[in-house]
Each structure stands twice: as structure tokens, then as C-alpha cells.
N, C-alpha and C. Protein backbone atom coordinates (compact mmCIF):
# COMPACT_ATOMS: atom_id res chain seq x y z
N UNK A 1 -42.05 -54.56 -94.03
CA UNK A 1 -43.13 -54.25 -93.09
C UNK A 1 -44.13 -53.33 -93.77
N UNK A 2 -45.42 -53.95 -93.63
CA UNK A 2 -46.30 -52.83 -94.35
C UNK A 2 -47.26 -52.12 -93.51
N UNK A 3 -47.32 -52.60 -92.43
CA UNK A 3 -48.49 -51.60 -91.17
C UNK A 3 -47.90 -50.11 -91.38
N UNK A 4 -48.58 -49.14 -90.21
CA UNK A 4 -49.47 -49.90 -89.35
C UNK A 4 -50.76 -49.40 -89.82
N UNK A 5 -51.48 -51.07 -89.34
CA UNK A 5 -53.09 -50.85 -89.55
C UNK A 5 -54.31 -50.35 -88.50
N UNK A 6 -55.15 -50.06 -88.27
CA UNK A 6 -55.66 -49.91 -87.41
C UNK A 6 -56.28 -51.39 -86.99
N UNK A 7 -56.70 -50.71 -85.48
CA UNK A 7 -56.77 -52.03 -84.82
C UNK A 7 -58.42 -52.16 -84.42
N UNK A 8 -59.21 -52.82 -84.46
CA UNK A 8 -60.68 -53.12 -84.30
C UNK A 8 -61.29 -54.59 -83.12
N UNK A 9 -61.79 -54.41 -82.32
CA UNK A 9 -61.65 -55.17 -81.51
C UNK A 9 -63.67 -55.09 -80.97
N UNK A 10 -64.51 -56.67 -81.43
CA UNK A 10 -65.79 -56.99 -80.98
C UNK A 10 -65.92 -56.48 -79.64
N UNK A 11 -67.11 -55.93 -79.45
CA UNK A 11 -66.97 -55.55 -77.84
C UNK A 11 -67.23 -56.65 -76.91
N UNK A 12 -67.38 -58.23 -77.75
CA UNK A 12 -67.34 -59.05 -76.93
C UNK A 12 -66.03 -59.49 -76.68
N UNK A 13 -64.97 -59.78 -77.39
CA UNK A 13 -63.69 -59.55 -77.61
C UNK A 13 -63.27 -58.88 -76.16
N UNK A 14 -63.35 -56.95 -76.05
CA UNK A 14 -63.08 -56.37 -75.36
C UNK A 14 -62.79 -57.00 -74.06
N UNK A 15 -64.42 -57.41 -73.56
CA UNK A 15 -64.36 -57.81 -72.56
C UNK A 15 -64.30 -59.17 -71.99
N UNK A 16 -63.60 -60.08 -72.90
CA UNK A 16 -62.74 -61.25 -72.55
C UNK A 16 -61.88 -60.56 -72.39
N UNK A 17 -61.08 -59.68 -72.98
CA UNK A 17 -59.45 -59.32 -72.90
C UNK A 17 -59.18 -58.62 -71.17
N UNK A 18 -60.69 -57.61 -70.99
CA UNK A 18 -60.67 -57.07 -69.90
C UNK A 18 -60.49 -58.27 -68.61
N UNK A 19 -60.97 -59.57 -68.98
CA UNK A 19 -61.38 -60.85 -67.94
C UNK A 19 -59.59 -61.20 -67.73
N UNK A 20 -59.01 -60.90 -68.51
CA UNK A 20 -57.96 -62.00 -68.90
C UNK A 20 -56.37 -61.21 -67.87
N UNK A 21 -55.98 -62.06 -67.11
CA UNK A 21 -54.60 -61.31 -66.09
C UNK A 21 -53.35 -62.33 -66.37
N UNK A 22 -52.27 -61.43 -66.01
CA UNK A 22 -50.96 -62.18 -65.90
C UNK A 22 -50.53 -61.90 -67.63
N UNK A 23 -49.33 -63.28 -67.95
CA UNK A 23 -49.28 -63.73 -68.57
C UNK A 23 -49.61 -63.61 -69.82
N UNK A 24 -51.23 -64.58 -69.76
CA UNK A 24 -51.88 -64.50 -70.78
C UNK A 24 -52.17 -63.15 -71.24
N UNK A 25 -52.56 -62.75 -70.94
CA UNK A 25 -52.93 -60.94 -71.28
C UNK A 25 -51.74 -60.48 -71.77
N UNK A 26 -50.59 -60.57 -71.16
CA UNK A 26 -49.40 -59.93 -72.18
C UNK A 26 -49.34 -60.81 -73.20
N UNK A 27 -49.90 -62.04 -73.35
CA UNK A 27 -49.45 -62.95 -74.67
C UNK A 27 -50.55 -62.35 -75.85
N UNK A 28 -51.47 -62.27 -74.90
CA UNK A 28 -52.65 -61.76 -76.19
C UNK A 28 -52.61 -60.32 -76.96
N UNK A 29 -52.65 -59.54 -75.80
CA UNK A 29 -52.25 -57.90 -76.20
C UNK A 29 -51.06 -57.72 -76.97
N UNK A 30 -49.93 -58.62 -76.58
CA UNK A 30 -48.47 -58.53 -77.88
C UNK A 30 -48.73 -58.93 -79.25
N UNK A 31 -49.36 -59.98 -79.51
CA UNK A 31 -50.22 -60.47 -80.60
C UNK A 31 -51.23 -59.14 -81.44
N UNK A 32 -51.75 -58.63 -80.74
CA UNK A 32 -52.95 -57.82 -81.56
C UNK A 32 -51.83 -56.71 -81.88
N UNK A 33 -51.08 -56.25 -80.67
CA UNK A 33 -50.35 -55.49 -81.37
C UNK A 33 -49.20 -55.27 -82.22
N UNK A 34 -49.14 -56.68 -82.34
CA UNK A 34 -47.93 -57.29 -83.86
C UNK A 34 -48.84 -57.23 -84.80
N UNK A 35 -49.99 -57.68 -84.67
CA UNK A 35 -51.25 -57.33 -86.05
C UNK A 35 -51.39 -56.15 -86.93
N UNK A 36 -50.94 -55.08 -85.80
CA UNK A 36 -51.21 -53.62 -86.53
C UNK A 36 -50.06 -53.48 -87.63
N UNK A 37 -48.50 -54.10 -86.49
CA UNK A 37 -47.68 -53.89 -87.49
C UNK A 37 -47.23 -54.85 -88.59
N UNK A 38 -47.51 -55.96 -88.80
CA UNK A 38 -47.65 -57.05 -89.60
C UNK A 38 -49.18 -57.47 -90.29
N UNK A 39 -49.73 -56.89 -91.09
CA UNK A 39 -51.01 -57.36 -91.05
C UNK A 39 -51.22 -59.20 -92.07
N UNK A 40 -50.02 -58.78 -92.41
CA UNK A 40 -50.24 -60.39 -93.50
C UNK A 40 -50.01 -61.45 -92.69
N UNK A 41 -49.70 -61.32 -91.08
CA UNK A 41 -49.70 -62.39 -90.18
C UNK A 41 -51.12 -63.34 -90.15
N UNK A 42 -51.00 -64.65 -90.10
CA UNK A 42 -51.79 -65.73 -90.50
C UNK A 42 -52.15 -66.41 -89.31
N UNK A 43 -53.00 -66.93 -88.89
CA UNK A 43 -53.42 -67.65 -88.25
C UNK A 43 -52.87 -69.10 -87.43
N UNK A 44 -52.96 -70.01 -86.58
CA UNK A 44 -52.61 -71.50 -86.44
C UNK A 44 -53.65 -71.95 -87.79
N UNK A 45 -54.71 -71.86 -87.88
CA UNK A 45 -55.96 -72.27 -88.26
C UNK A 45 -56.72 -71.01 -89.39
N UNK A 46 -57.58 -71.53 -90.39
CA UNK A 46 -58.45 -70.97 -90.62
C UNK A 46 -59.84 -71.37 -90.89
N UNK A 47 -60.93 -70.65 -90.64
CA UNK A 47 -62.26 -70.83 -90.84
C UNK A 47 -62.96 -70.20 -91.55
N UNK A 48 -63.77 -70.10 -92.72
CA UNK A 48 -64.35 -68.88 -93.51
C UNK A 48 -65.95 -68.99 -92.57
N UNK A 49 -66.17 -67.64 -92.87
CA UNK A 49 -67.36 -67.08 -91.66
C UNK A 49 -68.72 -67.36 -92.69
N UNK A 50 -69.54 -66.45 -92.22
CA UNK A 50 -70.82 -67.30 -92.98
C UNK A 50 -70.86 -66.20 -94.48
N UNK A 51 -70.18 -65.47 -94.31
CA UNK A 51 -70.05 -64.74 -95.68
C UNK A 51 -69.05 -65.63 -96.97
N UNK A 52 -68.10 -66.30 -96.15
CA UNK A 52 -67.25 -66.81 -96.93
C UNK A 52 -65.41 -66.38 -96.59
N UNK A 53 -65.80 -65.31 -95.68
CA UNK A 53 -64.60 -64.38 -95.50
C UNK A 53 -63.69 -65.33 -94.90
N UNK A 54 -62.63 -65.50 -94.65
CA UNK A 54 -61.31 -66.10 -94.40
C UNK A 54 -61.21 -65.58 -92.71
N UNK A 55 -61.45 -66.44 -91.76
CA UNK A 55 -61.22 -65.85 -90.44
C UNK A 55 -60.17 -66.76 -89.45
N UNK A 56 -59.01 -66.04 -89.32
CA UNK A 56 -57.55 -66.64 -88.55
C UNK A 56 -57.87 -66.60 -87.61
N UNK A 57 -57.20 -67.89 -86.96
CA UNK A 57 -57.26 -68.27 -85.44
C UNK A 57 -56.22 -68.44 -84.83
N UNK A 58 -55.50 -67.27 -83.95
CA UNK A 58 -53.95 -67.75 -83.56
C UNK A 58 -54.73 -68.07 -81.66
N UNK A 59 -53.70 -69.80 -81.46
CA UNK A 59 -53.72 -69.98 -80.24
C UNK A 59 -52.60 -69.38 -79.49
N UNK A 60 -52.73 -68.78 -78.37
CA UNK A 60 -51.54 -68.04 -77.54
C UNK A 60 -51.87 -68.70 -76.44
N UNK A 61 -51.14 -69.54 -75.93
CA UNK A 61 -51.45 -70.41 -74.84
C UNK A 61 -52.27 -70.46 -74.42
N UNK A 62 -53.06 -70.01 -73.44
CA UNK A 62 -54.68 -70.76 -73.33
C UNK A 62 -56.02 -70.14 -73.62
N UNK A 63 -55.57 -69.04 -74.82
CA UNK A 63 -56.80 -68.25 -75.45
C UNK A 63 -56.59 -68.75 -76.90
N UNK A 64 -57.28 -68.11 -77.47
CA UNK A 64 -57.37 -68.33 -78.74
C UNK A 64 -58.39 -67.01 -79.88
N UNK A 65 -57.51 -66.34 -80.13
CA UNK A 65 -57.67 -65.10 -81.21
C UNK A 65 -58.22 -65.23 -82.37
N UNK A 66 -59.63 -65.22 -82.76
CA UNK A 66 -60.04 -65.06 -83.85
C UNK A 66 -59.97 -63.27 -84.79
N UNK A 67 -59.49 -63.15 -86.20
CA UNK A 67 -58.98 -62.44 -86.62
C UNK A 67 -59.22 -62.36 -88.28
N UNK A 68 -59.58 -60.93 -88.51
CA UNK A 68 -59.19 -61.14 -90.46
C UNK A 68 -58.81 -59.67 -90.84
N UNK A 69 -58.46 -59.37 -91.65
CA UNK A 69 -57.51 -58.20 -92.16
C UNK A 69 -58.40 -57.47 -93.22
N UNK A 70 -58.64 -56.53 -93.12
CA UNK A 70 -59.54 -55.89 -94.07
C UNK A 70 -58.54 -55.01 -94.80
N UNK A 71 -57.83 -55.12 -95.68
CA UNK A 71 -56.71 -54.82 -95.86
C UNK A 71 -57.04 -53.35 -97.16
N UNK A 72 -57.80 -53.25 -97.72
CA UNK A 72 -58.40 -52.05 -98.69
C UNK A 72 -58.40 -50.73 -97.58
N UNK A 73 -58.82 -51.28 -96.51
CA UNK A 73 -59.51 -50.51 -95.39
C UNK A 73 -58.41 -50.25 -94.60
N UNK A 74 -56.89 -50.75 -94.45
CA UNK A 74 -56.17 -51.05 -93.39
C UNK A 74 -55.98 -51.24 -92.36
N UNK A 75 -57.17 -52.28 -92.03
CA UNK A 75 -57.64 -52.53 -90.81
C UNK A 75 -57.86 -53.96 -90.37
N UNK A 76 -57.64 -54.51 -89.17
CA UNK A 76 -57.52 -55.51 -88.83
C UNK A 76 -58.47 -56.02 -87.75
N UNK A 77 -59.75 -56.68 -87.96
CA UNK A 77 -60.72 -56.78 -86.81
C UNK A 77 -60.94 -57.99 -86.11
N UNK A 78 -60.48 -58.12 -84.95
CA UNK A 78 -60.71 -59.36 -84.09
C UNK A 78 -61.85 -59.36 -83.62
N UNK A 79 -62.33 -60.47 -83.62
CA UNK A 79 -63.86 -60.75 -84.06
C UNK A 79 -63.75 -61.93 -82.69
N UNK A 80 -62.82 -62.15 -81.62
CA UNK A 80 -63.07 -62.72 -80.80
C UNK A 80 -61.84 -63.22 -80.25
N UNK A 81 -62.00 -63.49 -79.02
CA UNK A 81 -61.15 -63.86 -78.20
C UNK A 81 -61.98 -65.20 -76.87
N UNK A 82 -61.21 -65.80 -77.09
CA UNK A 82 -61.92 -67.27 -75.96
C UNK A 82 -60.78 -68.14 -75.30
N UNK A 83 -60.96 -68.47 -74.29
CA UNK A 83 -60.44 -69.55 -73.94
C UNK A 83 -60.20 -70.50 -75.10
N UNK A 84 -58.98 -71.16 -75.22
CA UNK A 84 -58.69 -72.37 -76.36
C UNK A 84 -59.37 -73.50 -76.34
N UNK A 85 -59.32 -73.42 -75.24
CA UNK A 85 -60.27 -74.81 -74.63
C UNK A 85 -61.76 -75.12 -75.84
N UNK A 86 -62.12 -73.85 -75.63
CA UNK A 86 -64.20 -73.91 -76.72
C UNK A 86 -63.84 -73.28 -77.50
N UNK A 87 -62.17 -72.77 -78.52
CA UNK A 87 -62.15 -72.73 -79.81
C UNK A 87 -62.57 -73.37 -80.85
């Protein structure tokens, strides 16, 4: 185990997570916070962003976590959260 990292979260992010009840919300919030302590955790998917950067996409049942690890920095910034559906 190499965490923990800090945790960074888009303020558009935020407030999907704030939208999100039940369930899902414990599926998503357990996730970010396995991130801190696992940071080499990987994605379902990946996409490189318009820089080139490597950006993970874990689906948790009906959201979908976009994510990349700034790992010099020890930090881990989710860069979005959506319904899976318009992943």
C-alpha cells in the first residue's frame, strides 16, 4: 500500500456527488476513498485529455468516475463524475 494521497475533487464533480443519494453515493464516495489509499488503482477505461494526460474511468453502477493520479504531487484529482449513461 502506498497512499495516502490527497484527494481533489472539480467543483463540478462536487456537485454531482452532492445530487447523488442512496446506494450510489456510498458506491461512489467508497471508490474516491479507496483512491487516496490505493493510488495505482486503474480505471474500467482510459482516455488521454487534450494535454495527452492518461484520464481513468471507473463505472460504479450507474455513475461513472473520471480520474488521474498526479503522483509527484500525491494527489489524486477527479475531474468528474456523471451518470454512465453520457460517459
Amino acid at each position: 500500500m502506498i497512499g495516502p494521497y490527497e484527494i481533489f475533487l472539480r467543483s463540478e464533480a462536487i456537485e454531482t456527488l452532492r445530487g447523488i443519494r442512496g446506494t450510489p453515493r456510498r458506491l461512489v464516495t467508497a471508490f474516491i476513498d479507496a483512491l487516496a489509499a490505493e493510488p495505482f488503482t486503474e480505471g474500467d477505461y482510459s482516455l488521454p485529455d487534450a494535454t495527452g494526460r492518461n484520464l481513468h474511468i471507473k463505472v460504479l453502477g450507474s455513475y461513472a468516475v473520471t480520474f488521474w493520479a498526479d503522483h509527484p504531487a500525491r494527489e489524486i484529482k477527479i475531474t468528474d463524475i456523471r451518470s454512465a449513461d453520457r460517459a
